[in-house]
PDB file of N, CA and C in Angstrom:
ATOM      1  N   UNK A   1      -5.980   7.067  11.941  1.00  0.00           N
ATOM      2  CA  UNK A   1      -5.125   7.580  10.907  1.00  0.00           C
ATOM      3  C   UNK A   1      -5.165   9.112  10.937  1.00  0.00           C
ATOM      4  N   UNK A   2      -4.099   9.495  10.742  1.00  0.00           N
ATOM      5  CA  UNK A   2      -4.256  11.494  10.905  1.00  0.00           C
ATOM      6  C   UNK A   2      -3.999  11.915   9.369  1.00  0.00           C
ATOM      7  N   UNK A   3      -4.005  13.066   9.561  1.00  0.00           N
ATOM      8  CA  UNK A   3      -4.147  13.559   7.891  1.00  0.00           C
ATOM      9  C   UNK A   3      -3.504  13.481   7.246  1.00  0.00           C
ATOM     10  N   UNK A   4      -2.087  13.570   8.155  1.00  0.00           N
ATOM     11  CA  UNK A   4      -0.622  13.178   6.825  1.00  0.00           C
ATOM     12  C   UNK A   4      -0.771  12.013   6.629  1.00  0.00           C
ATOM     13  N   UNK A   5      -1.242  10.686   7.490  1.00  0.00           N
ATOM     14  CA  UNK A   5      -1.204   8.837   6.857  1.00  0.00           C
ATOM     15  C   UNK A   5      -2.450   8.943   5.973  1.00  0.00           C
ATOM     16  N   UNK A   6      -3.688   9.891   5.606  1.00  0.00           N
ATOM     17  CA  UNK A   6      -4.440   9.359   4.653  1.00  0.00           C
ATOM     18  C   UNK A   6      -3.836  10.206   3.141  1.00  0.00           C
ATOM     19  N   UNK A   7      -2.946  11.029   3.443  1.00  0.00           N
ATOM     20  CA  UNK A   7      -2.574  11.664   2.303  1.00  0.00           C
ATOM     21  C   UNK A   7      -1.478  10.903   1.373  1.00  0.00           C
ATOM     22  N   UNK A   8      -0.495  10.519   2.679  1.00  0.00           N
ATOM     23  CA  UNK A   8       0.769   9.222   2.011  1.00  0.00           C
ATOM     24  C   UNK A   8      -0.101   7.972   1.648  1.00  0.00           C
ATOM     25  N   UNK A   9      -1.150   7.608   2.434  1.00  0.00           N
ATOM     26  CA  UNK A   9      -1.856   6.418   1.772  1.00  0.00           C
ATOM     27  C   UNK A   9      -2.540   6.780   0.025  1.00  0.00           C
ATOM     28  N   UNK A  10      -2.762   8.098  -0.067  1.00  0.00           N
ATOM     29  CA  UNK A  10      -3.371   8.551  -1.381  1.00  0.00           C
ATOM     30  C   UNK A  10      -2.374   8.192  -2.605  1.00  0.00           C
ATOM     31  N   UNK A  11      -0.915   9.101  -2.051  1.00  0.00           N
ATOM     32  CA  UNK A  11       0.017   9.132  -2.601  1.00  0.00           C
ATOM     33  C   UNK A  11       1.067   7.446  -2.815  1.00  0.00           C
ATOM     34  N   UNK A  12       1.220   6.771  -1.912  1.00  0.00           N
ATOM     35  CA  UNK A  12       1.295   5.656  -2.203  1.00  0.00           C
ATOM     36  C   UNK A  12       0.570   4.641  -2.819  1.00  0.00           C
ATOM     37  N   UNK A  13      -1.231   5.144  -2.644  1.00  0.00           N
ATOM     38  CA  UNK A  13      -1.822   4.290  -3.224  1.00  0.00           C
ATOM     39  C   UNK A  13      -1.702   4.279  -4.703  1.00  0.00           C
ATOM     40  N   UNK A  14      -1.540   5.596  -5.079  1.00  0.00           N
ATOM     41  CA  UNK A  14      -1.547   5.595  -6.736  1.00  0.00           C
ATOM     42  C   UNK A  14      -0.207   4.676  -6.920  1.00  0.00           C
ATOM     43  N   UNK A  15       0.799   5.082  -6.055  1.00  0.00           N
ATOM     44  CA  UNK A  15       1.796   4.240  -7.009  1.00  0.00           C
ATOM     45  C   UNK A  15       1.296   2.753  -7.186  1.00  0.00           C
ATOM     46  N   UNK A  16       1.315   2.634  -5.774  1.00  0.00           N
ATOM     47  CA  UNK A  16       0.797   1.081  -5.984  1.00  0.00           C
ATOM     48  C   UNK A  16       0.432   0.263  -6.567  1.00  0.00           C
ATOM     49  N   UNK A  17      -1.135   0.881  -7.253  1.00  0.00           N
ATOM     50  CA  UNK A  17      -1.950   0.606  -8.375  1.00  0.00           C
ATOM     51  C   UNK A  17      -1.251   0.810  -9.606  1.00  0.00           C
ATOM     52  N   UNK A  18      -0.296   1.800  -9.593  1.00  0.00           N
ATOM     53  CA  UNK A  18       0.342   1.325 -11.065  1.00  0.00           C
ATOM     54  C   UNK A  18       1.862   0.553 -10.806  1.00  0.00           C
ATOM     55  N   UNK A  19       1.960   0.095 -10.014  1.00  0.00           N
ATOM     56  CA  UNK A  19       2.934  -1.147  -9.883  1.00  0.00           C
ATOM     57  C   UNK A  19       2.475  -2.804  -9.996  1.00  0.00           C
ATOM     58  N   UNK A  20       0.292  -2.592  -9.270  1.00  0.00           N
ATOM     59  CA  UNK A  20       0.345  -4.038  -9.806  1.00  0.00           C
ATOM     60  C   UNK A  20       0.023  -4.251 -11.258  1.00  0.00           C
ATOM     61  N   UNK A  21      -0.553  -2.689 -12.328  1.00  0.00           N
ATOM     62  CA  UNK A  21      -0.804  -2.797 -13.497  1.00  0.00           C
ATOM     63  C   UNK A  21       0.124  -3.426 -13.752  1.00  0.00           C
ATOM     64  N   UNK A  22       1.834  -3.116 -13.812  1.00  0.00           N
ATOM     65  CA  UNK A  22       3.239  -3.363 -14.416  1.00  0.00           C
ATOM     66  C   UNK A  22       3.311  -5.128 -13.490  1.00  0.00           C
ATOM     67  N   UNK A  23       2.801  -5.253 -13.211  1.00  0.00           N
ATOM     68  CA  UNK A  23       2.656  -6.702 -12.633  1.00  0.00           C
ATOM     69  C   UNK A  23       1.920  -7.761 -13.157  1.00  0.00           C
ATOM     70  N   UNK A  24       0.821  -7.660 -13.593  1.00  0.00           N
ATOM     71  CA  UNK A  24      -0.281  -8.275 -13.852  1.00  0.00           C
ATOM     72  C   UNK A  24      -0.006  -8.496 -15.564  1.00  0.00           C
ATOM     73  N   UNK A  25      -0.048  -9.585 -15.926  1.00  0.00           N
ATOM     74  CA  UNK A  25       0.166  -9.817 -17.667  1.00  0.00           C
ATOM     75  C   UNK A  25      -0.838  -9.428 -18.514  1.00  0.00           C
ATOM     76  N   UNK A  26      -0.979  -8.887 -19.505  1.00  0.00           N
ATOM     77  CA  UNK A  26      -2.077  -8.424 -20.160  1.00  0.00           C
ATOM     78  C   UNK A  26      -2.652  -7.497 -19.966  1.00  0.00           C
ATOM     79  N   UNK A  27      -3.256  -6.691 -21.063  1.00  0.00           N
ATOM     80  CA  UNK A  27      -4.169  -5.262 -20.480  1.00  0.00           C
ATOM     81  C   UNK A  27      -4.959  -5.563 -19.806  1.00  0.00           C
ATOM     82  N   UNK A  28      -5.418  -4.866 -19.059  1.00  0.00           N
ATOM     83  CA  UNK A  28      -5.999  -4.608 -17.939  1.00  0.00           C
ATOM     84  C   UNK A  28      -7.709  -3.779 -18.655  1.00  0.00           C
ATOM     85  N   UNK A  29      -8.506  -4.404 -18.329  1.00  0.00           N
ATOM     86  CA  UNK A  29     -10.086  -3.463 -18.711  1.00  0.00           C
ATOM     87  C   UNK A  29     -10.434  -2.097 -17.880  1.00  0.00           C
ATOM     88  N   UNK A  30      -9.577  -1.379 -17.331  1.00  0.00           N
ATOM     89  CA  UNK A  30      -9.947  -0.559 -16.253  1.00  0.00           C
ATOM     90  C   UNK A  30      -9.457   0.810 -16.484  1.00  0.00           C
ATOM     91  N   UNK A  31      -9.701   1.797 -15.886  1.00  0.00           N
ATOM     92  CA  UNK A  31      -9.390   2.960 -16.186  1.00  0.00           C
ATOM     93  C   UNK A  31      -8.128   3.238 -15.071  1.00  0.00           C
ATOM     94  N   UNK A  32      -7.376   4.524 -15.359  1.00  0.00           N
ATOM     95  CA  UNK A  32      -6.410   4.975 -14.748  1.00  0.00           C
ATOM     96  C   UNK A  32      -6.930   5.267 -13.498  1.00  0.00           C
ATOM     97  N   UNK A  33      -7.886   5.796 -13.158  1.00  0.00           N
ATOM     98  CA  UNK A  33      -8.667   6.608 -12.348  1.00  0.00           C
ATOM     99  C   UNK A  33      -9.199   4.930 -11.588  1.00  0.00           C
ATOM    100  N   UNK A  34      -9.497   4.886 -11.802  1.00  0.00           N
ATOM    101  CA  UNK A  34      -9.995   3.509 -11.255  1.00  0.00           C
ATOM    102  C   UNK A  34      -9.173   2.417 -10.485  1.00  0.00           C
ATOM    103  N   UNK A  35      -7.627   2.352 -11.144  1.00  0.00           N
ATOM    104  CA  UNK A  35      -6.566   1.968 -10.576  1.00  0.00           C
ATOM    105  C   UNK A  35      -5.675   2.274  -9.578  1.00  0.00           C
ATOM    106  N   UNK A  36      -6.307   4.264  -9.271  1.00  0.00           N
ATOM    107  CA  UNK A  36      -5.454   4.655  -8.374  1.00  0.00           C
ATOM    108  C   UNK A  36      -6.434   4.486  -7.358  1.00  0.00           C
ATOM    109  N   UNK A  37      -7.722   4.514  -7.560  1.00  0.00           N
ATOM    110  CA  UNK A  37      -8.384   3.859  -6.384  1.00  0.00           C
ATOM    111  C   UNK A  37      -8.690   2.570  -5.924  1.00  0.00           C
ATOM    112  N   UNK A  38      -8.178   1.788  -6.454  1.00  0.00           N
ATOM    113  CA  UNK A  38      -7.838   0.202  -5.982  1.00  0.00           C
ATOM    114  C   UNK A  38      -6.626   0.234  -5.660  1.00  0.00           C
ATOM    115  N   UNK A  39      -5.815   1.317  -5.878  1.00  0.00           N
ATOM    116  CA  UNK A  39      -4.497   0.893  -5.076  1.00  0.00           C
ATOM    117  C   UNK A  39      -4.273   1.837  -4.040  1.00  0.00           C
ATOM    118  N   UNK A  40      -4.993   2.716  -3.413  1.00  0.00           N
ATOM    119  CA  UNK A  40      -5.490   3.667  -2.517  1.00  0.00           C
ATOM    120  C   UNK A  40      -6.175   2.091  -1.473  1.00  0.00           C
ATOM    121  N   UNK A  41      -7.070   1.642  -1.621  1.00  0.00           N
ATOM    122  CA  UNK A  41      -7.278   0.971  -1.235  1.00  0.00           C
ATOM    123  C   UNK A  41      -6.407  -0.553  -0.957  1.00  0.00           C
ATOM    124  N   UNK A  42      -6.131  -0.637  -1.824  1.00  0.00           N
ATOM    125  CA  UNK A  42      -5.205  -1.666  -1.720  1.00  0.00           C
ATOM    126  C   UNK A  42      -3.923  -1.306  -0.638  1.00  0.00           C
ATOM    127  N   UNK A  43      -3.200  -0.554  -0.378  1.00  0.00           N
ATOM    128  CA  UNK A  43      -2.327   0.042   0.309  1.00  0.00           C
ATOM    129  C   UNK A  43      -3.179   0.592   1.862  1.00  0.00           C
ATOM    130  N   UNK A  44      -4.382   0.513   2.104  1.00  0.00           N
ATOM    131  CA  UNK A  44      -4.832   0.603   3.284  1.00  0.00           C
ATOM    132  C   UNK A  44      -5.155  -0.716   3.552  1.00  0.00           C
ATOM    133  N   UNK A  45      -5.839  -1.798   3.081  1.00  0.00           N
ATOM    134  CA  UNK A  45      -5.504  -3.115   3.264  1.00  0.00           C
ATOM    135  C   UNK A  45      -4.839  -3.489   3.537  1.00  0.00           C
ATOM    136  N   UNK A  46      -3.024  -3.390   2.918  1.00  0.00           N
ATOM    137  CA  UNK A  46      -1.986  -3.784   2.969  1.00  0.00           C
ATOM    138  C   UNK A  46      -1.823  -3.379   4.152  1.00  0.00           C
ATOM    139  N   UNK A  47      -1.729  -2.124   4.950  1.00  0.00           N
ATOM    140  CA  UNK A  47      -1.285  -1.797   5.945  1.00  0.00           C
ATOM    141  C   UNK A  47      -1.972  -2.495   7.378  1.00  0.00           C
ATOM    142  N   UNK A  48      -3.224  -2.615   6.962  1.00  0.00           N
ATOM    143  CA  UNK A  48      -3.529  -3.715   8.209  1.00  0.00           C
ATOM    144  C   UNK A  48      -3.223  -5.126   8.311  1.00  0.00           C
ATOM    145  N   UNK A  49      -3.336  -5.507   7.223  1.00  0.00           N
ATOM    146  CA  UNK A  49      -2.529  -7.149   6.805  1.00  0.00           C
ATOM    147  C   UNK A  49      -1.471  -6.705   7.897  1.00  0.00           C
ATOM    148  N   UNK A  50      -0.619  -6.002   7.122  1.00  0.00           N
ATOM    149  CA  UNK A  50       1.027  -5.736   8.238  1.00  0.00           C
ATOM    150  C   UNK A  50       1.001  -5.867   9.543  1.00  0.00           C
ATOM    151  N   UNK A  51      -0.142  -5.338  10.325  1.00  0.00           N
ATOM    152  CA  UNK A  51      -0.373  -4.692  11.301  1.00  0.00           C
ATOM    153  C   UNK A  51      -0.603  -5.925  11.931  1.00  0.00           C
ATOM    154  N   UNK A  52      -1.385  -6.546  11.218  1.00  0.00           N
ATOM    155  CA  UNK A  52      -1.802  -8.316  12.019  1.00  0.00           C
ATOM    156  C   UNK A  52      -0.934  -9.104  12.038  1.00  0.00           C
ATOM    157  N   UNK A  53      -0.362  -9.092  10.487  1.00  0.00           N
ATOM    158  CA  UNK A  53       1.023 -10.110  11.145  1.00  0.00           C
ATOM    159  C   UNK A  53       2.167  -9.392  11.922  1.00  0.00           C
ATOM    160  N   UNK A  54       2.291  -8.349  12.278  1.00  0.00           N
ATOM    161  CA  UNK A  54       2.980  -7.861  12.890  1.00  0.00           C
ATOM    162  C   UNK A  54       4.449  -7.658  12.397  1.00  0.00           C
ATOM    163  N   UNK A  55       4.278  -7.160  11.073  1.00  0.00           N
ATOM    164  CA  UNK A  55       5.314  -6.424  10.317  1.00  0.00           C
ATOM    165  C   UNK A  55       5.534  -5.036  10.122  1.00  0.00           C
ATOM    166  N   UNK A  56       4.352  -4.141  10.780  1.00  0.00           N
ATOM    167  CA  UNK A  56       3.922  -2.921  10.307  1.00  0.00           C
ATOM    168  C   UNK A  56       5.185  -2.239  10.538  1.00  0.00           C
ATOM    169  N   UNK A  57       6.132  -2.435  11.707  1.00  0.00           N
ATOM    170  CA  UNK A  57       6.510  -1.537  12.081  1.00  0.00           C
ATOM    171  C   UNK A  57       8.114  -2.260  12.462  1.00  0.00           C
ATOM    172  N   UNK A  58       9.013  -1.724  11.281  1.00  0.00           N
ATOM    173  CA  UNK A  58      10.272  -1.941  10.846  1.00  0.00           C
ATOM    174  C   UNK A  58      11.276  -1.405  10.849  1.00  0.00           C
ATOM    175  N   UNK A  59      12.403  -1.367  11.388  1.00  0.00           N
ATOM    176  CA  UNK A  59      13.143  -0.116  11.013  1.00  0.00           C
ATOM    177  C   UNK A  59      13.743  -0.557   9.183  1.00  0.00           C
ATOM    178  N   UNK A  60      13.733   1.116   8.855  1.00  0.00           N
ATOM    179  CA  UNK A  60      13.956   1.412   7.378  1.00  0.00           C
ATOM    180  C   UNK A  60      12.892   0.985   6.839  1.00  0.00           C
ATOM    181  N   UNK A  61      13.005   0.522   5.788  1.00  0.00           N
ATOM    182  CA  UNK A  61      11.598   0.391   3.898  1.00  0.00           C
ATOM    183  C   UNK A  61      11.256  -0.976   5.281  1.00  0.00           C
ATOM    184  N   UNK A  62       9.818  -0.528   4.672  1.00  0.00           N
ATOM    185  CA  UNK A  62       8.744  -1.855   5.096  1.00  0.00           C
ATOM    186  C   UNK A  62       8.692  -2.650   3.903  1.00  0.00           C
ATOM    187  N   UNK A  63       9.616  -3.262   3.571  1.00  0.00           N
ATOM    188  CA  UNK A  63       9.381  -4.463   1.857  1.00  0.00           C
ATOM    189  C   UNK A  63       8.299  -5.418   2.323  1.00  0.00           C
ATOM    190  N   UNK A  64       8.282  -5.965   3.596  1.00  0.00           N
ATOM    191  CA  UNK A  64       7.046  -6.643   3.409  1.00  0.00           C
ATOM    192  C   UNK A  64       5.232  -6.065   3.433  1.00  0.00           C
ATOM    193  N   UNK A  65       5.307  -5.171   3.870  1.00  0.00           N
ATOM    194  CA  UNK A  65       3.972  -4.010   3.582  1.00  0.00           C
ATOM    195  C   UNK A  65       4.171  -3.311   2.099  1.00  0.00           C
ATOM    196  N   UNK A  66       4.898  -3.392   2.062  1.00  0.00           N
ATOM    197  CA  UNK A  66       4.773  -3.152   0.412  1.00  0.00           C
ATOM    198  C   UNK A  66       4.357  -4.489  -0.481  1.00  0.00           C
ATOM    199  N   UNK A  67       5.335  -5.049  -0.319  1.00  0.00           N
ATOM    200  CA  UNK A  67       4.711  -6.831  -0.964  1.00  0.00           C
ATOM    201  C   UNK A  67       3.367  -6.616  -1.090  1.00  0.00           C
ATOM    202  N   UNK A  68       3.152  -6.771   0.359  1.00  0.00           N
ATOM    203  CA  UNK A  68       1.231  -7.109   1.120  1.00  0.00           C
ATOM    204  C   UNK A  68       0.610  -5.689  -0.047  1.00  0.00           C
ATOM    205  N   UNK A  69       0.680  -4.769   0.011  1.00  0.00           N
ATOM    206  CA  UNK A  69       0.140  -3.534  -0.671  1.00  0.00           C
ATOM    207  C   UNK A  69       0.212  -4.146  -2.517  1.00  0.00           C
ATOM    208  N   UNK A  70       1.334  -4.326  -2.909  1.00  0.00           N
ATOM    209  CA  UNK A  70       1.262  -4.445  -3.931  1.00  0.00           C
ATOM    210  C   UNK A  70       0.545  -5.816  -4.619  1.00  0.00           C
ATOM    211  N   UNK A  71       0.525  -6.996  -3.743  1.00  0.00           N
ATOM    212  CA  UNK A  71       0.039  -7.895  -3.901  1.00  0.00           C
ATOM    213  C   UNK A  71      -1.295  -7.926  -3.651  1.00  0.00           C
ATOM    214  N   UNK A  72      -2.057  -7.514  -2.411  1.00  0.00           N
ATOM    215  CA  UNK A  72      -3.805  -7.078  -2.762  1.00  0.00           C
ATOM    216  C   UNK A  72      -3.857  -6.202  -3.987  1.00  0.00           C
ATOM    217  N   UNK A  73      -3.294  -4.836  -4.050  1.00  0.00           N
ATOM    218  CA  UNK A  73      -3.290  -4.448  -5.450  1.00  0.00           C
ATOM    219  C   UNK A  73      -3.542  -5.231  -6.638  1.00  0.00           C
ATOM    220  N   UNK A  74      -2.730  -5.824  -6.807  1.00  0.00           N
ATOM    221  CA  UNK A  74      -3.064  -6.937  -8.040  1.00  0.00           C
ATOM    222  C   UNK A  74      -4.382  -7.807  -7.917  1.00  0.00           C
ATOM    223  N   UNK A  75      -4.532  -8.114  -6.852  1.00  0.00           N
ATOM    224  CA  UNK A  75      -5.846  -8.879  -6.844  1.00  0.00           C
ATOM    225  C   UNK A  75      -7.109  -8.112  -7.406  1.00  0.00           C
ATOM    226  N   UNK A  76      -6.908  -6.644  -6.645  1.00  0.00           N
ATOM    227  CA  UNK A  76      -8.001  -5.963  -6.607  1.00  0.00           C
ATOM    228  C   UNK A  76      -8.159  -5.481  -8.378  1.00  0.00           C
ATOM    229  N   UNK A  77      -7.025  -5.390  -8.732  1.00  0.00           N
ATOM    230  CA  UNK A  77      -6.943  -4.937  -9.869  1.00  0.00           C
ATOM    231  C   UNK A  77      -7.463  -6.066 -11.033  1.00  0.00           C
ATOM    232  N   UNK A  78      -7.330  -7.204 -10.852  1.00  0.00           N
ATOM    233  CA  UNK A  78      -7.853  -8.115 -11.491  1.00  0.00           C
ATOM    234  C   UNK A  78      -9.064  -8.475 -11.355  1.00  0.00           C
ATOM    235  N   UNK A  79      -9.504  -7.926  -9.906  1.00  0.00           N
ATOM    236  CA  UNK A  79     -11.153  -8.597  -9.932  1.00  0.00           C
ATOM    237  C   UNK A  79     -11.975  -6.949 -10.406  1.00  0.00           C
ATOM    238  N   UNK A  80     -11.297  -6.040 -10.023  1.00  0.00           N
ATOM    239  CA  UNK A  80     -12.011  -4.841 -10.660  1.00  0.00           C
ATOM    240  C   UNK A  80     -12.564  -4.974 -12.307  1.00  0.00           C
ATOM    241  N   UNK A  81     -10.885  -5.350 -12.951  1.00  0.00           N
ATOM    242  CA  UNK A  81     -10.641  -5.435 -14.558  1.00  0.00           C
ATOM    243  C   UNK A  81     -11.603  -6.546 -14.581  1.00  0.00           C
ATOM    244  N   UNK A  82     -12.066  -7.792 -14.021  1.00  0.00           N
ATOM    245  CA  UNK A  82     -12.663  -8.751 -14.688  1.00  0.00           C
ATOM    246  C   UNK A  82     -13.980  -8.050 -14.395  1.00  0.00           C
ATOM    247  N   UNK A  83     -14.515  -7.706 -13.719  1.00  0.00           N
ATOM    248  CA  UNK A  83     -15.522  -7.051 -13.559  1.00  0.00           C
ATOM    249  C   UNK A  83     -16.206  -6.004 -14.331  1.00  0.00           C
ATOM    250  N   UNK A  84     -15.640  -5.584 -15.125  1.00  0.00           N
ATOM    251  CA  UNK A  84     -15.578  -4.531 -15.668  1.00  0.00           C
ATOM    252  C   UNK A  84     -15.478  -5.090 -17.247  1.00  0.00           C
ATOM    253  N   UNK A  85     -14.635  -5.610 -17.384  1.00  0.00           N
ATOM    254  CA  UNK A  85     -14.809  -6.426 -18.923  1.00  0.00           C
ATOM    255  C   UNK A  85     -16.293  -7.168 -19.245  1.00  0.00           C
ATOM    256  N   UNK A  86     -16.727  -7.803 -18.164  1.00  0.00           N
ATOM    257  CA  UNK A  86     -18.337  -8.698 -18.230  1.00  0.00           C
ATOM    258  C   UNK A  86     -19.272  -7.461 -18.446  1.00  0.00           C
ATOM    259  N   UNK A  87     -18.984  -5.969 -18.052  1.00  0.00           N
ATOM    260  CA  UNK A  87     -20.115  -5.149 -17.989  1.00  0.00           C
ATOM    261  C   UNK A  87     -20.234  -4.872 -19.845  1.00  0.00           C
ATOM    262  N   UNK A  88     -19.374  -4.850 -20.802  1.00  0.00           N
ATOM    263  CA  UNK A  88     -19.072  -3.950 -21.842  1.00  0.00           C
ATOM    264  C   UNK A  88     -19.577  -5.401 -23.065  1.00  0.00           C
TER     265      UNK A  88
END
């Protein structure tokens, strides 16, 4: 990865993370800060998912690496939030 793909991964990741918040039913136990780094992560996940099934690379919008991104997102975001609710 070179410096501009970990910076768009930064920058996409935040969105991300607040696309699976707007996804996921119910508040969420987690912080903002916390969400843009599960979806930082989540969106580097996503991109290898892609990579394996061999979607990564599309001409125009990658909708299915986004799916994959936004959909670990949500996971991550739910096992973070449940995680995080048992601590309090």
């Amino acid at each position: 990865m070179t410096i501009g793909g970990i910076i768009a991964a930064i920058i996409i990741g935040a969105i991300i993370g607040a696309l699976a918040r707007l996804v996921l039913p119910g508040k969420q136990n987690i912080s903002i800060l916390l969400t843009i780094v599960v979806g930082i992560i989540a969106a580097i996940i996503g991109t290898l998912l892609a990579g394996a099934v061999g979607v990564a690379d599309t001409p125009g919008i990658d909708w299915i690496e986004l799916i994959l991104q936004v959909a670990v997102a949500a996971v991550g975001v739910t096992i973070v939030g449940s995680l995080n609710g048992r601590r309090r």
